[in-house]
Protein backbone atom coordinates (compact mmCIF):
# COMPACT_ATOMS: atom_id res chain seq x y z
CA UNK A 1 5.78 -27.96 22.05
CA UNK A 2 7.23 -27.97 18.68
CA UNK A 3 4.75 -25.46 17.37
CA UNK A 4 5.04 -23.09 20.21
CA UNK A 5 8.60 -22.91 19.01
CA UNK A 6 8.20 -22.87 15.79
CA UNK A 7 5.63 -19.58 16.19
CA UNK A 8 8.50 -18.15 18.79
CA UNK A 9 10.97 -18.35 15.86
CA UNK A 10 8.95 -17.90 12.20
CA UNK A 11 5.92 -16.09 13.55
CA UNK A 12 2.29 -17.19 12.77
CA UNK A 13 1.07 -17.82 9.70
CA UNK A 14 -0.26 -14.21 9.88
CA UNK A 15 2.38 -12.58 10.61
CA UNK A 16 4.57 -14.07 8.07
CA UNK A 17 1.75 -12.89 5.51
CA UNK A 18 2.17 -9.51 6.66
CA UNK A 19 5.64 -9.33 6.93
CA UNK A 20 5.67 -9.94 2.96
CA UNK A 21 3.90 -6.69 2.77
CA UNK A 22 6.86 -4.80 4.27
CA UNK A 23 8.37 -4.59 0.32
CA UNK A 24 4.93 -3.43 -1.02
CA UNK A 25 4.39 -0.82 1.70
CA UNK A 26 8.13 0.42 1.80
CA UNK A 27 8.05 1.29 -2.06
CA UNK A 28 4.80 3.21 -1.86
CA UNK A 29 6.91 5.25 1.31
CA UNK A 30 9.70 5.72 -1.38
CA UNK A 31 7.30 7.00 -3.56
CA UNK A 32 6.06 9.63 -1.27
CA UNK A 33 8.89 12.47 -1.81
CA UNK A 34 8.44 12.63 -5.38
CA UNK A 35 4.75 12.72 -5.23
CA UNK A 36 4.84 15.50 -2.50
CA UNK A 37 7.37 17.74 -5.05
CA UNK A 38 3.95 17.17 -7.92
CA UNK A 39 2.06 19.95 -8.72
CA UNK A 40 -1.33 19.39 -8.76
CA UNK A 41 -1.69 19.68 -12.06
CA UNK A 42 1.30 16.53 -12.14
CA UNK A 43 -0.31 14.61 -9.80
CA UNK A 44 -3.94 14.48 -11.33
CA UNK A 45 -2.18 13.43 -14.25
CA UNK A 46 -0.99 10.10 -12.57
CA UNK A 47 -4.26 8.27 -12.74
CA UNK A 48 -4.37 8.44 -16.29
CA UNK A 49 -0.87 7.54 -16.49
CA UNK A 50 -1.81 4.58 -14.24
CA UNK A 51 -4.96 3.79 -16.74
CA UNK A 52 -2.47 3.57 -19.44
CA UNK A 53 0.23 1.42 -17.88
CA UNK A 54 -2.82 -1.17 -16.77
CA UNK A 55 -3.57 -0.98 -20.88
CA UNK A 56 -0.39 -1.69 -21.57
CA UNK A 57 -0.75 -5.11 -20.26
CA UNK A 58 0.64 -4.36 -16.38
CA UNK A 59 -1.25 -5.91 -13.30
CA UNK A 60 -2.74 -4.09 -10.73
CA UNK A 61 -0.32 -5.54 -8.73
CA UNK A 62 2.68 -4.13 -10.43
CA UNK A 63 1.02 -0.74 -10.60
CA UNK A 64 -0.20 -1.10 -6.29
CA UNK A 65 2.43 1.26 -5.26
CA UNK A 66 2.36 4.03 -7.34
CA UNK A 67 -1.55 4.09 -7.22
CA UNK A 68 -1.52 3.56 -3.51
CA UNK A 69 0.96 6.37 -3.14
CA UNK A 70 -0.88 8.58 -5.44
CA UNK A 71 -4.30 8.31 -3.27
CA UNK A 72 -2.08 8.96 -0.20
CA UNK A 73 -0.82 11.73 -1.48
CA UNK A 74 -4.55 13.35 -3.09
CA UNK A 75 -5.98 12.13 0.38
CA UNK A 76 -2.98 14.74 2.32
CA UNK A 77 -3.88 17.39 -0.30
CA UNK A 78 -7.55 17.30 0.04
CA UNK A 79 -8.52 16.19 3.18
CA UNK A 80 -5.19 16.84 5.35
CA UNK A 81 -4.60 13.47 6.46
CA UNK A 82 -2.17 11.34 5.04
CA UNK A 83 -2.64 6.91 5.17
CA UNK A 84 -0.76 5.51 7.98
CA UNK A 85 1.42 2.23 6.87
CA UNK A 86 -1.15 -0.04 8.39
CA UNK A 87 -3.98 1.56 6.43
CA UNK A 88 -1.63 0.74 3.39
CA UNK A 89 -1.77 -2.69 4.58
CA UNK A 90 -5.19 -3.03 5.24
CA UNK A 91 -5.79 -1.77 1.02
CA UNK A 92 -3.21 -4.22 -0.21
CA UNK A 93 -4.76 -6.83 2.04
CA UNK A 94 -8.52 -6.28 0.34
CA UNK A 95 -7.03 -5.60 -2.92
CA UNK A 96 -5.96 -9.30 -2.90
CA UNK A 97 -9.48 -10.05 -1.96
CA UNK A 98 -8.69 -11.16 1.94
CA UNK A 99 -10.20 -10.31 4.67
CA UNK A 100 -8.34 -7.70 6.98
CA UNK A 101 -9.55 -6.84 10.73
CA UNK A 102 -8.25 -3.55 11.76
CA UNK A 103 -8.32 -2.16 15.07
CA UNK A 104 -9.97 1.39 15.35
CA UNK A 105 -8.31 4.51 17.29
CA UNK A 106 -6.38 5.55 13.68
């Protein structure tokens, strides 16, 4: 009884985790207009920018948003199709070396 409560009010242990990936995912969104305004010329120049940062001594966690908002932006360019925040999620979520079951349909 006290658990079925305790999900109704905190959530499961899973969707605690993934509510912790609201931050991550809402700063690669903020990202997004500035990317958009890049030529392409700018915007290819971001993964060496990245490659430098990661020299530098940053993680790859502390550079996650701007690289994951730089391949969502290349992907719209290229392809057309732009990540949905759940694909985001599903990156982050292998990134960190976890296992992430997505439903299909996206």
């Amino acid at each position: 009884m006290f658990g079925a409560l305790a999900k109704r009010l905190f959530g499961t242990a899973n969707e605690r985790f993934l509510k912790g990936l609201d931050t991550t995912v809402a700063a690669i969104n903020a990202l997004e207009p500035k990317l958009q305004d890049m030529d392409d010329e700018t915007l290819k120049g971001q993964t060496p920018a990245l490659r430098q940062r990661l020299e530098a001594g940053e993680s790859l966690d502390d550079i996650i948003p701007d690289a994951f908002a730089t391949v969502r932006e290349a992907a719209r360019r290229t392809l057309g199709q732009r990540h949905y925040d759940v694909q985001l999620i599903g990156g982050i979520v292998l990134h960190q070396g976890k296992i992430a079951e997505m439903k299909t349909g996206e």
